[in-house]
N, C-alpha and C. Protein backbone atom coordinates (compact mmCIF):
# COMPACT_ATOMS: atom_id res chain seq x y z
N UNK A 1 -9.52 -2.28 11.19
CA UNK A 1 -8.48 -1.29 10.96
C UNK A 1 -7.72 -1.56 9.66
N UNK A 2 -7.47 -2.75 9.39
CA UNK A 2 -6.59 -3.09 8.21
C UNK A 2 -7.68 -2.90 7.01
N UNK A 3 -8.74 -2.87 6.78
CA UNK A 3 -9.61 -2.85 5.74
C UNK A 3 -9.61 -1.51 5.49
N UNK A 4 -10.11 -0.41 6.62
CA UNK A 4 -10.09 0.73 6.35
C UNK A 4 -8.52 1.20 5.71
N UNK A 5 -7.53 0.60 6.12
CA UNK A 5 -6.15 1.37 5.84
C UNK A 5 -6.17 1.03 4.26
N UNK A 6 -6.72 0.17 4.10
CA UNK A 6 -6.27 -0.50 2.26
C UNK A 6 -7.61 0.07 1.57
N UNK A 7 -8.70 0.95 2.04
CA UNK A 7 -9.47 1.13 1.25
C UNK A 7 -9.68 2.19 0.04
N UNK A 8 -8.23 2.79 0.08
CA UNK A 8 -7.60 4.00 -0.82
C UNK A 8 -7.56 2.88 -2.02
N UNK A 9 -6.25 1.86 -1.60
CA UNK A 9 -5.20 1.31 -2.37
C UNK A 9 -6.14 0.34 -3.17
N UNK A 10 -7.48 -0.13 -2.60
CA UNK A 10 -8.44 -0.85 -3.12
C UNK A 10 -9.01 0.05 -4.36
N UNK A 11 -9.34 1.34 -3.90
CA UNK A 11 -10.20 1.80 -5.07
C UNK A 11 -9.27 2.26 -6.21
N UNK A 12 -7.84 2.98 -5.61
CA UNK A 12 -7.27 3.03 -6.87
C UNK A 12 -6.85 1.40 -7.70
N UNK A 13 -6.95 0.50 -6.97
CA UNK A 13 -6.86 -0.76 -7.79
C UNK A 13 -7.86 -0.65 -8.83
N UNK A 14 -9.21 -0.72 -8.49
CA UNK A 14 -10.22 -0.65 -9.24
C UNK A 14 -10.14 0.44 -10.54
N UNK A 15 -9.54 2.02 -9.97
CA UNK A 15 -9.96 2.91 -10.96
C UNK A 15 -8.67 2.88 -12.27
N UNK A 16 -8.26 2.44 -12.96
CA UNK A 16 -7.03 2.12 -13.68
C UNK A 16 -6.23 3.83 -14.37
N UNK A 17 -6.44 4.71 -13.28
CA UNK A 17 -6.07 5.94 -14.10
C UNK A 17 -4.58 6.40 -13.73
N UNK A 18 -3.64 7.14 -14.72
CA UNK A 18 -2.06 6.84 -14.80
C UNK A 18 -1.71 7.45 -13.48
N UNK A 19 -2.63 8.77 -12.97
CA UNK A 19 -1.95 9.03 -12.24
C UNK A 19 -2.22 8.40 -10.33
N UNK A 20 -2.65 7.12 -10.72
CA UNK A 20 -2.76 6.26 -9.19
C UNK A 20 -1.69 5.10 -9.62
N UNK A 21 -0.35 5.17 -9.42
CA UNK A 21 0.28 4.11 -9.78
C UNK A 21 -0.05 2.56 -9.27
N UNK A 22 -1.03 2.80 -8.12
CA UNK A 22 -1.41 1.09 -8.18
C UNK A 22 -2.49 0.76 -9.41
N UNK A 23 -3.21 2.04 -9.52
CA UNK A 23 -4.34 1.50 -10.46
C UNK A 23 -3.56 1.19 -11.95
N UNK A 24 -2.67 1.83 -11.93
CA UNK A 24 -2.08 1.98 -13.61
C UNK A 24 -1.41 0.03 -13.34
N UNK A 25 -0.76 0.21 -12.46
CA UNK A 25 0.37 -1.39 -12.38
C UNK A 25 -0.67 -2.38 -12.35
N UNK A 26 -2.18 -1.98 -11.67
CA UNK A 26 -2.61 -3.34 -11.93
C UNK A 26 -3.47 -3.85 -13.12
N UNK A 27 -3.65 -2.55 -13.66
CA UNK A 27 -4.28 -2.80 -14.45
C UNK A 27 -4.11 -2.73 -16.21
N UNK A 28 -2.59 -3.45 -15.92
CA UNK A 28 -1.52 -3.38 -16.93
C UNK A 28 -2.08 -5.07 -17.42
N UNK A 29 -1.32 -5.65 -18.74
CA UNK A 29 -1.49 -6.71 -18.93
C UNK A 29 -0.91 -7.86 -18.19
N UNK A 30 -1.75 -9.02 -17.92
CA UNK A 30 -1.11 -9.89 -17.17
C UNK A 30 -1.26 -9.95 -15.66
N UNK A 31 -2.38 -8.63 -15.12
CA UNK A 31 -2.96 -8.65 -13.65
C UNK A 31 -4.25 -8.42 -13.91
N UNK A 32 -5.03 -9.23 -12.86
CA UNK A 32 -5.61 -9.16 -12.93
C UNK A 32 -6.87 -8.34 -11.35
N UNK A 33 -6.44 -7.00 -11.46
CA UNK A 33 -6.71 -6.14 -10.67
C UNK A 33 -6.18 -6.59 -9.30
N UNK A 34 -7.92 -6.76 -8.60
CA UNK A 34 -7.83 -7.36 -7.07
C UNK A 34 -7.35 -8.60 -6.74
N UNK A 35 -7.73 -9.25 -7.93
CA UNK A 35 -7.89 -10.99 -7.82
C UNK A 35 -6.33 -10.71 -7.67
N UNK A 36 -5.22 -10.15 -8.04
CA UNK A 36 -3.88 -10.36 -7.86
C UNK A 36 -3.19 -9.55 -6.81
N UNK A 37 -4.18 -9.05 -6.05
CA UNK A 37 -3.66 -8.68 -4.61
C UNK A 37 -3.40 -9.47 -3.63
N UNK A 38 -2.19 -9.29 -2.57
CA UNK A 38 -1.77 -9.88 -1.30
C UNK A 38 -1.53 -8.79 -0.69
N UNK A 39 -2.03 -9.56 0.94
CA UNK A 39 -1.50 -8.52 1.86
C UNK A 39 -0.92 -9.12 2.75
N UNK A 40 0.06 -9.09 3.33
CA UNK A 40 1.06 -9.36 4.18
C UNK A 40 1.50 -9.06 5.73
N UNK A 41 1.47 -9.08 6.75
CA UNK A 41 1.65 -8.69 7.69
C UNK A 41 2.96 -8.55 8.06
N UNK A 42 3.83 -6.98 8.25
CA UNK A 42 4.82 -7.16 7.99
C UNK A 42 5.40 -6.93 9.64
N UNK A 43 4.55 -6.12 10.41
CA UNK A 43 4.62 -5.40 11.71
C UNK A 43 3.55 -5.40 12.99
N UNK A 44 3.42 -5.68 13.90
CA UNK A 44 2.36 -5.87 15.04
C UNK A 44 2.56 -4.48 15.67
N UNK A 45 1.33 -3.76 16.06
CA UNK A 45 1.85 -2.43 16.97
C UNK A 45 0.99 -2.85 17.90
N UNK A 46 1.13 -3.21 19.02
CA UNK A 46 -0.18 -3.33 20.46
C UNK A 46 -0.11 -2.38 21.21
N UNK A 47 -0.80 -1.61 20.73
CA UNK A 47 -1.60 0.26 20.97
C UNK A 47 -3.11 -0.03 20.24
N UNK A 48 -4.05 0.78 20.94
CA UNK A 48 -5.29 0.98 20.14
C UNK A 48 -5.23 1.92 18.81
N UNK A 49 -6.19 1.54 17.96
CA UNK A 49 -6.08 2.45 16.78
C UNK A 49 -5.72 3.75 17.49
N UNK A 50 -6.04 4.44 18.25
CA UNK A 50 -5.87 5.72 18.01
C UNK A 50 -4.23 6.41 18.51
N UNK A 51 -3.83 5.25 19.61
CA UNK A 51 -2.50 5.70 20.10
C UNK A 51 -1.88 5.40 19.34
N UNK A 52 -1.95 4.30 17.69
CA UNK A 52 -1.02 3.69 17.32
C UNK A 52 -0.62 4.68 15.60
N UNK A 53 -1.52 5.31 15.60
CA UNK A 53 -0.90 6.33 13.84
C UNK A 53 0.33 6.52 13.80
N UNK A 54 0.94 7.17 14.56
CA UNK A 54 2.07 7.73 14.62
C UNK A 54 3.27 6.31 14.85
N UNK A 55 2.92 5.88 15.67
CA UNK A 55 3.88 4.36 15.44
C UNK A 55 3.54 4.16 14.28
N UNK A 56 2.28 3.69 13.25
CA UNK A 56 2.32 3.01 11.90
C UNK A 56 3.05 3.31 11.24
N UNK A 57 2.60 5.00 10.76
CA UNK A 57 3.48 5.90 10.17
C UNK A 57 5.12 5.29 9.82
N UNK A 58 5.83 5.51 11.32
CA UNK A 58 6.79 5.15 11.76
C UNK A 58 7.46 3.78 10.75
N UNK A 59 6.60 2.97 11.41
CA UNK A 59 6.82 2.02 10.84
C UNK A 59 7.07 1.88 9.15
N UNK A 60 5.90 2.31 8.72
CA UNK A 60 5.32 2.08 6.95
C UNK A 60 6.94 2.32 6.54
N UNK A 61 7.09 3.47 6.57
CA UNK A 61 8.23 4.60 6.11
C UNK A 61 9.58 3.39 6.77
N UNK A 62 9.76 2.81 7.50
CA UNK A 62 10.67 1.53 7.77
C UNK A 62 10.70 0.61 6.54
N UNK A 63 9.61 -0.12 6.84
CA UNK A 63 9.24 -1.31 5.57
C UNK A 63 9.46 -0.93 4.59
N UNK A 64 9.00 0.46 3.99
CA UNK A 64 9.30 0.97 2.35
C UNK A 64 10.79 0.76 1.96
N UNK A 65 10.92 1.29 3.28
CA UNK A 65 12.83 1.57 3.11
C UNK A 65 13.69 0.34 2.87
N UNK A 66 13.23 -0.40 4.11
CA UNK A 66 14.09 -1.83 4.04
C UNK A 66 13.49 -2.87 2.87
N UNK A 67 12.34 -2.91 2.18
CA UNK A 67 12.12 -3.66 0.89
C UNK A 67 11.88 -2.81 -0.30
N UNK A 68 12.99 -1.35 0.10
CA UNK A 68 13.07 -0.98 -1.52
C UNK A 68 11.94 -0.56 -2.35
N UNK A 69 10.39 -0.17 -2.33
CA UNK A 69 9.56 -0.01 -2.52
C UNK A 69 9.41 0.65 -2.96
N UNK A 70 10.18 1.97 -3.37
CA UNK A 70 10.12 3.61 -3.66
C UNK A 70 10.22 3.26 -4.96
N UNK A 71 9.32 4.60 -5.68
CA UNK A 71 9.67 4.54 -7.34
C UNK A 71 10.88 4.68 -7.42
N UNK A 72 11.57 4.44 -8.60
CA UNK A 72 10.79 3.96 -9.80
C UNK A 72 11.07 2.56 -9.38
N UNK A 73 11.72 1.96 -8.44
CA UNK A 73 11.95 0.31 -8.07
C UNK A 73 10.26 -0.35 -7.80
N UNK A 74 9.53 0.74 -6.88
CA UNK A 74 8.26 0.35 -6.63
C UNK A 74 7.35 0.62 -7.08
N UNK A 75 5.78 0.95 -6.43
CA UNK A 75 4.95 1.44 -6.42
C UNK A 75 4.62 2.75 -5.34
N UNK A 76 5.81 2.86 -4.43
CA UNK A 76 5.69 3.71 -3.39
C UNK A 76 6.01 4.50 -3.67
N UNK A 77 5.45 6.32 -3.23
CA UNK A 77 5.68 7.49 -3.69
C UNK A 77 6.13 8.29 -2.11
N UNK A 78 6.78 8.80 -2.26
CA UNK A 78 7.64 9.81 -1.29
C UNK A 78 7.09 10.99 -1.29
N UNK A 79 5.97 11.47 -0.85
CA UNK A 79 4.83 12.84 -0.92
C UNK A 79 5.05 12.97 0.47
C-alpha cells in the first residue's frame, strides 16, 4: 500500500518538469533525486486498504497542516 501511494511522488521525482513541484525541488542543485528521499511514518490507520481512504485522506490533510507543508513554505499543493 505505501509503495503504490508514493508511486506518483516517485515518478514526478524522476521527471524534473516545473510544473511537478517535487520533480522541480529535487532536481534542483544539491539533490540528488531519489537517493535524497525519506519516508517517514507519521500515522497508523488499522482498517483494510479499502475501509481506510477516507481516514488517510483525513489524516494527510492533518499532517500537512500541523508540519506546515503548504506552498510556498512546502512542497504541498491545496487542489
Amino acid at each position: 500500500m505505501l509503495l503504490e501511494r508514493f508511486r506518483s511522488h516517485f515518478w514526478h521525482i524522476k521527471t524534473p518538469k516545473r510544473e511537478f513541484p517535487l520533480g522541480h525541488h529535487f532536481s534542483q542543485e544539491g539533490h540528488n533525486r531519489l537517493s535524497d528521499v525519506e519516508i517517514h511514518i507519521l500515522d497508523f490507520i488499522n482498517r483494510t486498504p479499502e475501509k481506510s481512504l477516507g481516514i488517510r485522506l483525513q489524516k494527510e490533510k492533518l499532517w500537512i497542516h500541523r508540519l506546515r507543508t503548504t506552498e510556498p513554505s512546502g512542497l504541498n499543493t491545496l487542489d
